[in-house]
PDB file of N, CA and C in Angstrom:
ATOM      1  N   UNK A   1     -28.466  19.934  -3.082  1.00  0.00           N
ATOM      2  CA  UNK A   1     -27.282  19.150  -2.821  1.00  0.00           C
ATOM      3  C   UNK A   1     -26.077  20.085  -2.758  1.00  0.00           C
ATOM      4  N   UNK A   2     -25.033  19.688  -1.686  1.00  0.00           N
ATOM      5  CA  UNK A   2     -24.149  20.943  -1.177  1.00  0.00           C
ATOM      6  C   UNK A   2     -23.109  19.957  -1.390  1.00  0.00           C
ATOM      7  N   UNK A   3     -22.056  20.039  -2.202  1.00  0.00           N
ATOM      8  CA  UNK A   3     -20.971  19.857  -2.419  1.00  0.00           C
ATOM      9  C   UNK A   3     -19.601  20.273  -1.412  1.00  0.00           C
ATOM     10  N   UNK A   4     -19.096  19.263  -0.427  1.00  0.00           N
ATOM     11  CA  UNK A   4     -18.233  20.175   0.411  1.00  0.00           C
ATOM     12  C   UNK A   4     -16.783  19.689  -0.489  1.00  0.00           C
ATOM     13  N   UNK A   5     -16.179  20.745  -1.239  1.00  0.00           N
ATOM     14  CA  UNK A   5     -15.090  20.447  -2.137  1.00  0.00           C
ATOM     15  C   UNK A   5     -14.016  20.430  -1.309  1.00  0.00           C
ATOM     16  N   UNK A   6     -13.388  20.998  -0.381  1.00  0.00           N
ATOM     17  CA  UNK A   6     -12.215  21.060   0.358  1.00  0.00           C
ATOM     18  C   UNK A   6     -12.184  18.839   1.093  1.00  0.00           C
ATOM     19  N   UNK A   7     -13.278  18.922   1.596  1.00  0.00           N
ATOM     20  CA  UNK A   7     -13.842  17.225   1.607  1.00  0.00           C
ATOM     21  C   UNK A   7     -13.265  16.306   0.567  1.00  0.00           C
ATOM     22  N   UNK A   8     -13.968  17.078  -0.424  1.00  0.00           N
ATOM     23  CA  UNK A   8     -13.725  16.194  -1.654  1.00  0.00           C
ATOM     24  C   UNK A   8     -12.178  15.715  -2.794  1.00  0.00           C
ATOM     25  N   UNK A   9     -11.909  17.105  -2.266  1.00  0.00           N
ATOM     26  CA  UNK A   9     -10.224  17.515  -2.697  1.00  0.00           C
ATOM     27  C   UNK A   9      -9.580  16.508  -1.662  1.00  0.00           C
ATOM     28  N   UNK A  10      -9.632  16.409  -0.045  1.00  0.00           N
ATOM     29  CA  UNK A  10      -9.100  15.670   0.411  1.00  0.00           C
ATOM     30  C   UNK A  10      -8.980  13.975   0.410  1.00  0.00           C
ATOM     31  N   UNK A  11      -9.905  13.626  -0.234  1.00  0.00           N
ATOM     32  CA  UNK A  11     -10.036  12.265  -0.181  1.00  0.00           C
ATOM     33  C   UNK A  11      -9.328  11.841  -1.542  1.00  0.00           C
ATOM     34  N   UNK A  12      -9.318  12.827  -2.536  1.00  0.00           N
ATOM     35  CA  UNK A  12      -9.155  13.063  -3.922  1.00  0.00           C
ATOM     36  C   UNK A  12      -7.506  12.292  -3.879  1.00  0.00           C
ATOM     37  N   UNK A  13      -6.696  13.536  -2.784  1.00  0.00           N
ATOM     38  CA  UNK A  13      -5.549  13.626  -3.091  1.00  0.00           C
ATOM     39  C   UNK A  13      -4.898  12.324  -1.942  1.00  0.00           C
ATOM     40  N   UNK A  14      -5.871  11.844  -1.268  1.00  0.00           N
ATOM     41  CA  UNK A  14      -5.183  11.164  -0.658  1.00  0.00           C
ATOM     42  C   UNK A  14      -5.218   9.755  -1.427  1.00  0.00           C
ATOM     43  N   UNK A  15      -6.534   9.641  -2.248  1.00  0.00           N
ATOM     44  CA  UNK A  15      -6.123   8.605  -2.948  1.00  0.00           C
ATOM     45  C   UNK A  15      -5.390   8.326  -4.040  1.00  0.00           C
ATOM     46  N   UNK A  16      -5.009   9.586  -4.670  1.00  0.00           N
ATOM     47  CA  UNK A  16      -4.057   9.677  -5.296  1.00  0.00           C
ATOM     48  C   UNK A  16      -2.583   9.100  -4.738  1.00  0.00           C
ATOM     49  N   UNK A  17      -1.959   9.652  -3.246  1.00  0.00           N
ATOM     50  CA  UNK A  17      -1.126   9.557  -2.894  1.00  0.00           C
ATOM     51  C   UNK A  17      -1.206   7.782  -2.499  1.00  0.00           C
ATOM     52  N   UNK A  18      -1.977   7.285  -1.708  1.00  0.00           N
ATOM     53  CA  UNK A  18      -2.115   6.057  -1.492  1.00  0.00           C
ATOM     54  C   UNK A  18      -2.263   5.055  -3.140  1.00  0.00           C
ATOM     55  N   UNK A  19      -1.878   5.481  -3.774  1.00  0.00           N
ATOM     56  CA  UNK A  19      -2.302   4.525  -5.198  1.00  0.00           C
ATOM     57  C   UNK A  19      -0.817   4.387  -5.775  1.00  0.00           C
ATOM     58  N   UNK A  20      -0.011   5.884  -5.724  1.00  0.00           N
ATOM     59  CA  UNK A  20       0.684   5.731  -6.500  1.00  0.00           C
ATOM     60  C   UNK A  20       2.236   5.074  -4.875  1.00  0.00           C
ATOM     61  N   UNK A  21       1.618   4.728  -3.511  1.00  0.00           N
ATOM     62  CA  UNK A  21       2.851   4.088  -3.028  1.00  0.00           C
ATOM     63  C   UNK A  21       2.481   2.913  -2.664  1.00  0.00           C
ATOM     64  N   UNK A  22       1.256   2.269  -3.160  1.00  0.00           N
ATOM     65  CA  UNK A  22       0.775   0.709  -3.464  1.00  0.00           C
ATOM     66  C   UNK A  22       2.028   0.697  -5.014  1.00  0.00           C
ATOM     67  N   UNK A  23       1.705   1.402  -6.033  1.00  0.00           N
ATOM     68  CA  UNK A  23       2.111   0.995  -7.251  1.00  0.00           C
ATOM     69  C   UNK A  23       3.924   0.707  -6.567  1.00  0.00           C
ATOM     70  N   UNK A  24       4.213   2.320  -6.334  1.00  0.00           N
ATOM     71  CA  UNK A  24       5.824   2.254  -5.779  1.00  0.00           C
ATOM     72  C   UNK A  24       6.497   0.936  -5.293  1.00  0.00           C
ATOM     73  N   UNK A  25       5.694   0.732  -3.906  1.00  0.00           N
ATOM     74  CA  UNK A  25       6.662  -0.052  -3.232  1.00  0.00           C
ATOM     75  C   UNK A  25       6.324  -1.549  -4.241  1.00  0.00           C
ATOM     76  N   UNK A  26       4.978  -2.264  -4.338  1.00  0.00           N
ATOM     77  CA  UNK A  26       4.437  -3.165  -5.157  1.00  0.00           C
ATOM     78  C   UNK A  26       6.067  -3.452  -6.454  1.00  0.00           C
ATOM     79  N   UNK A  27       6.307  -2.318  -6.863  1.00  0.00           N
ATOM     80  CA  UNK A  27       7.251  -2.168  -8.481  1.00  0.00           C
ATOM     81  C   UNK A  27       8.552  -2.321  -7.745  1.00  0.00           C
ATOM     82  N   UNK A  28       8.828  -1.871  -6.594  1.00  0.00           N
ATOM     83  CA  UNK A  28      10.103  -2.146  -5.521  1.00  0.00           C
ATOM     84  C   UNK A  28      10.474  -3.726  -5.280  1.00  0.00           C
ATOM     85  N   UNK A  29       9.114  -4.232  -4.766  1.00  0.00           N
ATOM     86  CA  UNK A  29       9.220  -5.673  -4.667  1.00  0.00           C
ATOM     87  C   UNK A  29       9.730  -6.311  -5.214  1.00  0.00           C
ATOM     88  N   UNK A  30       9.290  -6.022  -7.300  1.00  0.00           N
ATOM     89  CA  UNK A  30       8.774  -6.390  -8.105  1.00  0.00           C
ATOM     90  C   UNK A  30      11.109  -6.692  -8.431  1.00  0.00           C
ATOM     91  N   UNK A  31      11.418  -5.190  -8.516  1.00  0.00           N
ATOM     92  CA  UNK A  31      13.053  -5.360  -8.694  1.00  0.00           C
ATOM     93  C   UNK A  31      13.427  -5.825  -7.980  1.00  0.00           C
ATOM     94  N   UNK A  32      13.042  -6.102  -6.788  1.00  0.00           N
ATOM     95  CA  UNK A  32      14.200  -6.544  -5.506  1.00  0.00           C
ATOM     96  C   UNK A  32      14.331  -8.316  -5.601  1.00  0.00           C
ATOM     97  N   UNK A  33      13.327  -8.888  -6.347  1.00  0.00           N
ATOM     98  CA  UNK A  33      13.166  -9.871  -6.639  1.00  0.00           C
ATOM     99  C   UNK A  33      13.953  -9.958  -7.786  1.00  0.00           C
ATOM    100  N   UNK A  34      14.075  -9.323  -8.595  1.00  0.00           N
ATOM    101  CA  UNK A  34      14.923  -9.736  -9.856  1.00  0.00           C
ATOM    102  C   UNK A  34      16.625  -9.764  -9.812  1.00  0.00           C
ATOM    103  N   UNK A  35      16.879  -8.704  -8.628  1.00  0.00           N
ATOM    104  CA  UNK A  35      18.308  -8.561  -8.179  1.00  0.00           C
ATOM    105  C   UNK A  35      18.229  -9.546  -7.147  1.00  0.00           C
ATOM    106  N   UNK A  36      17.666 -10.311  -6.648  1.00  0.00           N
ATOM    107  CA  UNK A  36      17.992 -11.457  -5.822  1.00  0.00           C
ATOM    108  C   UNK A  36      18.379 -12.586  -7.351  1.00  0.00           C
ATOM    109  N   UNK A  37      17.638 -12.714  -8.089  1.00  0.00           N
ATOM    110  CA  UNK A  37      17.886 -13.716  -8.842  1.00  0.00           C
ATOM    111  C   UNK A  37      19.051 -13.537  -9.782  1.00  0.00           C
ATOM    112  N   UNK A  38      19.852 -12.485  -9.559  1.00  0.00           N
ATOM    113  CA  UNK A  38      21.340 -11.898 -10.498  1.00  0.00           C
ATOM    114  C   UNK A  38      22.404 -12.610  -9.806  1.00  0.00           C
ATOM    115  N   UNK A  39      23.376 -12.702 -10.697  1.00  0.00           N
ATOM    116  CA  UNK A  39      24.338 -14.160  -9.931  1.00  0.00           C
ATOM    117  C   UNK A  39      25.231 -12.768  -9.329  1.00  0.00           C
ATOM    118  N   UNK A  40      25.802 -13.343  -8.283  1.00  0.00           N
ATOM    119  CA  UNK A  40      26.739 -12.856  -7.394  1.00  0.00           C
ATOM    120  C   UNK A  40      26.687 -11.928  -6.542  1.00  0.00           C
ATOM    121  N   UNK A  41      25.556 -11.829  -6.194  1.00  0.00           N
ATOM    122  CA  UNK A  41      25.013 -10.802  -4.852  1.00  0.00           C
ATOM    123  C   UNK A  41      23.877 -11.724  -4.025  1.00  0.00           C
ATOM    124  N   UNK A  42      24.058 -10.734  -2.900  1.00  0.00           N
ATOM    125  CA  UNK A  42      23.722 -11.361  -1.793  1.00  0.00           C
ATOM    126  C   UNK A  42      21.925 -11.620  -2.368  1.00  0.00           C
ATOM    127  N   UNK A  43      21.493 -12.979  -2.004  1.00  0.00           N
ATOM    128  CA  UNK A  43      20.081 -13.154  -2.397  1.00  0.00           C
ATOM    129  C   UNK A  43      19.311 -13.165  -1.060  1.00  0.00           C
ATOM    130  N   UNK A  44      19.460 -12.971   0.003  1.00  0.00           N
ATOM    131  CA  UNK A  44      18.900 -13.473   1.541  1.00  0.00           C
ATOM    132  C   UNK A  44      18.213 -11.494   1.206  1.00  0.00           C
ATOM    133  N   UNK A  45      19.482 -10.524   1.542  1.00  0.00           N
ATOM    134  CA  UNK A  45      19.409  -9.261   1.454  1.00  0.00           C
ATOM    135  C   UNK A  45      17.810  -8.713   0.707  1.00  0.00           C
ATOM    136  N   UNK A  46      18.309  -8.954  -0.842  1.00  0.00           N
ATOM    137  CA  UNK A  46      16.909  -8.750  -1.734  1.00  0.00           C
ATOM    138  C   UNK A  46      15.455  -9.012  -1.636  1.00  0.00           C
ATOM    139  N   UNK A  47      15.786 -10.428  -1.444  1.00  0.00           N
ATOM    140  CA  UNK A  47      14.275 -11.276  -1.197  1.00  0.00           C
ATOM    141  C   UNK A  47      14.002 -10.823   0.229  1.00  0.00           C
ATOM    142  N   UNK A  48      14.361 -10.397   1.062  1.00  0.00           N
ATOM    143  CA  UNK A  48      13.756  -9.783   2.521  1.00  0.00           C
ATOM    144  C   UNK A  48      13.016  -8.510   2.121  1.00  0.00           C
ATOM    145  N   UNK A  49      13.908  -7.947   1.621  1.00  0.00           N
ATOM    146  CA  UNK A  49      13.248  -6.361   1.090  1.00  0.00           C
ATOM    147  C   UNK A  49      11.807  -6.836  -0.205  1.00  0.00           C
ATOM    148  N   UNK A  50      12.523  -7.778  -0.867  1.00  0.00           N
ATOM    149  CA  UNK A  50      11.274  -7.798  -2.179  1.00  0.00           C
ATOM    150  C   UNK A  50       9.596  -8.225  -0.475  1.00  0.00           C
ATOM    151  N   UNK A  51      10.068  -8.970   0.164  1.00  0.00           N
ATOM    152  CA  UNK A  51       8.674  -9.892   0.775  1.00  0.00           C
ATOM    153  C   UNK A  51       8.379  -8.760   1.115  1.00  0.00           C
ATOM    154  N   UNK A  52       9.021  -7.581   1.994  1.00  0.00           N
ATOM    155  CA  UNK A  52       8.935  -6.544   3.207  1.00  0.00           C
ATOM    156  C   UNK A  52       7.712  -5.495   2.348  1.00  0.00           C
ATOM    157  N   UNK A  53       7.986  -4.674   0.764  1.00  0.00           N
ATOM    158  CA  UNK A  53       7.911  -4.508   0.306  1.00  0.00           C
ATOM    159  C   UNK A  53       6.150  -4.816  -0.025  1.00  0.00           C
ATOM    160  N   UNK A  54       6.409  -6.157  -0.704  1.00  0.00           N
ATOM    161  CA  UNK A  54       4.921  -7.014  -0.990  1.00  0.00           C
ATOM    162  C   UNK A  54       3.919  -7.423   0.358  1.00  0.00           C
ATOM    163  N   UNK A  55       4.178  -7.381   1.604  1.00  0.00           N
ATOM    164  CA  UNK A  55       3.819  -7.478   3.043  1.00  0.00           C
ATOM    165  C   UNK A  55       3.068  -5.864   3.460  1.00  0.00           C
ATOM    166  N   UNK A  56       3.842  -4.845   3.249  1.00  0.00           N
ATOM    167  CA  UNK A  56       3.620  -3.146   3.412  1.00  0.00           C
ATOM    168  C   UNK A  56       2.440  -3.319   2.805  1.00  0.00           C
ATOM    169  N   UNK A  57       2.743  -3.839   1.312  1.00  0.00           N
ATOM    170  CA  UNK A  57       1.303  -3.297   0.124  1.00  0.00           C
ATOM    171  C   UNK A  57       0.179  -4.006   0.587  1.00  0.00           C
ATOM    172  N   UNK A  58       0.293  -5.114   1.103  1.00  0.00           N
ATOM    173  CA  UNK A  58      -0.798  -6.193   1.578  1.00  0.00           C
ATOM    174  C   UNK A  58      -1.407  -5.263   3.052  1.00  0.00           C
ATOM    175  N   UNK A  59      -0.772  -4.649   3.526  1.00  0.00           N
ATOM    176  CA  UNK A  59      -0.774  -4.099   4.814  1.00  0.00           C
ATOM    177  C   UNK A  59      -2.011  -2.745   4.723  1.00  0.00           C
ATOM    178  N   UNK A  60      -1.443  -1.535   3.630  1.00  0.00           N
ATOM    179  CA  UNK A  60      -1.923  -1.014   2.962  1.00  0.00           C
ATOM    180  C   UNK A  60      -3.447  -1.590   2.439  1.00  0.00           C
ATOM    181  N   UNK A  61      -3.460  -2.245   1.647  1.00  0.00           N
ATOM    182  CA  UNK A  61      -4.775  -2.899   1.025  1.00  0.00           C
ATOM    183  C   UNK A  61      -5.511  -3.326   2.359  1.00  0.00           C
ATOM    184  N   UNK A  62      -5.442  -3.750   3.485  1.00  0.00           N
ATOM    185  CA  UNK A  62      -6.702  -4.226   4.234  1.00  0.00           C
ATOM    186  C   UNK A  62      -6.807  -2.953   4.975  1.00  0.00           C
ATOM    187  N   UNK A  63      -5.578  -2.304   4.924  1.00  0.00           N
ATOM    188  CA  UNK A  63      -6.356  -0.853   6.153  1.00  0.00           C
ATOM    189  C   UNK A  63      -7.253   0.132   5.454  1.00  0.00           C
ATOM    190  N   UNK A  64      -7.241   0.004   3.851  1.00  0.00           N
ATOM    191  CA  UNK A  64      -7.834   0.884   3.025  1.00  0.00           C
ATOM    192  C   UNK A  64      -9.203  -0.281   3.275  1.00  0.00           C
ATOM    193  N   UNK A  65      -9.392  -1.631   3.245  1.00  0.00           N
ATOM    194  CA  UNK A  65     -10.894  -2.248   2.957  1.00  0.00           C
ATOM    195  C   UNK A  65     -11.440  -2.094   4.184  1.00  0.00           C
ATOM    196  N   UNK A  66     -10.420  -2.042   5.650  1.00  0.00           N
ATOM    197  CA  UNK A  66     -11.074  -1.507   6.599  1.00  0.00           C
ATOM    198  C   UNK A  66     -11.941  -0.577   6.677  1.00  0.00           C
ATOM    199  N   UNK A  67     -10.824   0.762   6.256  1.00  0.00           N
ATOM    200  CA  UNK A  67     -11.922   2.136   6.220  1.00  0.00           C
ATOM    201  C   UNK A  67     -13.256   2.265   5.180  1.00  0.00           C
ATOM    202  N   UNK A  68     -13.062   1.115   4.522  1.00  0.00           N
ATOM    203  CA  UNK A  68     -14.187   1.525   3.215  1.00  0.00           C
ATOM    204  C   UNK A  68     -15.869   0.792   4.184  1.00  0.00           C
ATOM    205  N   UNK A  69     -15.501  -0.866   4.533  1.00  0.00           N
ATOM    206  CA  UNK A  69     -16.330  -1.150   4.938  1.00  0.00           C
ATOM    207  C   UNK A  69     -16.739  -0.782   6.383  1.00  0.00           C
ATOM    208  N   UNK A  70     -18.057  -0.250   6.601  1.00  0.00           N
ATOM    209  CA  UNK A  70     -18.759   0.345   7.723  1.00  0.00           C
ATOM    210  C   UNK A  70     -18.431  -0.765   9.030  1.00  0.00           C
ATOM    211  N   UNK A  71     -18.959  -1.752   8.721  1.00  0.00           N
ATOM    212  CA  UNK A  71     -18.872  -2.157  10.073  1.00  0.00           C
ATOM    213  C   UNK A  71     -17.830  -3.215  10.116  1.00  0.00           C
ATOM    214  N   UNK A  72     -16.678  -3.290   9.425  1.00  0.00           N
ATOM    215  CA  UNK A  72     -15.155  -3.503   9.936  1.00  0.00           C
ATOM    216  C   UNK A  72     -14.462  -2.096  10.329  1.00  0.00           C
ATOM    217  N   UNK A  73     -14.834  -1.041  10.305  1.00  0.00           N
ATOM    218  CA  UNK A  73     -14.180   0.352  10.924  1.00  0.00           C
ATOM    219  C   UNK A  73     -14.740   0.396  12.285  1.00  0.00           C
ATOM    220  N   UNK A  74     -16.565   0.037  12.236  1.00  0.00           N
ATOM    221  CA  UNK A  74     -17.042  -0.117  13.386  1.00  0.00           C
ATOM    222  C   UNK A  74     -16.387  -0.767  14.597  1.00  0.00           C
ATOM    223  N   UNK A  75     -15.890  -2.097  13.979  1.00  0.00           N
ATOM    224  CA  UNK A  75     -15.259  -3.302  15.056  1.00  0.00           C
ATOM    225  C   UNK A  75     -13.725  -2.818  15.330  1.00  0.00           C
ATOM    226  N   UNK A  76     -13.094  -2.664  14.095  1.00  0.00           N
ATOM    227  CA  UNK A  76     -12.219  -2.403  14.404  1.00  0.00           C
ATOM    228  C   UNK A  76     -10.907  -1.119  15.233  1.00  0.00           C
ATOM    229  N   UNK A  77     -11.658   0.138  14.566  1.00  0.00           N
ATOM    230  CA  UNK A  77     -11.511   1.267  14.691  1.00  0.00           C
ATOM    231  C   UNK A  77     -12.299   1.859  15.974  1.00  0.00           C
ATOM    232  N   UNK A  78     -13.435   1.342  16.069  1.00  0.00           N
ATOM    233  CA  UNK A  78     -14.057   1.755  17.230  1.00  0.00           C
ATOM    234  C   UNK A  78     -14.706   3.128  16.422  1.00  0.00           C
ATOM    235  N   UNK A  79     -14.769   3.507  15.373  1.00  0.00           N
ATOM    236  CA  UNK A  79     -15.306   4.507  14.873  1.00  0.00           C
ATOM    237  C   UNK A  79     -16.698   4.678  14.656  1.00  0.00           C
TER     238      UNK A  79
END
C-alpha cells in the first residue's frame, strides 16, 4: 500500500479550509441576525446579509455532498 501524501495533504487542507468558512460565514449569519433584532438600525440591511450568509453555507454543503457522492458528481459534474 503506497500512500500518495502530497494527495493526502491536499484534501487535508482543503477540508480544513472549507470547515472553518462553513463555521465563519454560518457564525456571520448567526450576528447579522442579532443586529437586525437591535432597536434602531436598519433591519431589511442585516437580515439580507444574515439569509445571504445562511444560503452560501447551504450552497457550500450540497457542492461538498455532490463531490462526495459518486454518481451525483457523475450526473452532475459530468466527471
Amino acid at each position: 500500500m503506497n500512500i500518495q501524501w502530497i494527495d493526502f495533504l491536499i484534501v487535508a487542507a482543503t477540508t480544513l479550509v472549507s470547515a472553518l468558512f462553513i463555521v465563519g460565514a454560518y457564525s456571520l449569519g448567526v450576528r447579522m441576525l442579532a443586529v437586525a433584532e437591535d432597536e434602531g438600525r436598519s433591519r431589511a440591511g442585516a437580515r439580507a446579509a444574515a439569509f445571504a450568509c445562511f444560503g452560501l453555507c447551504g450552497i457550500v454543503v450540497v457542492f461538498g455532498i455532490i463531490l462526495i457522492v459518486p454518481s451525483l458528481s457523475a450526473k452532475i459534474l459530468g466527471a
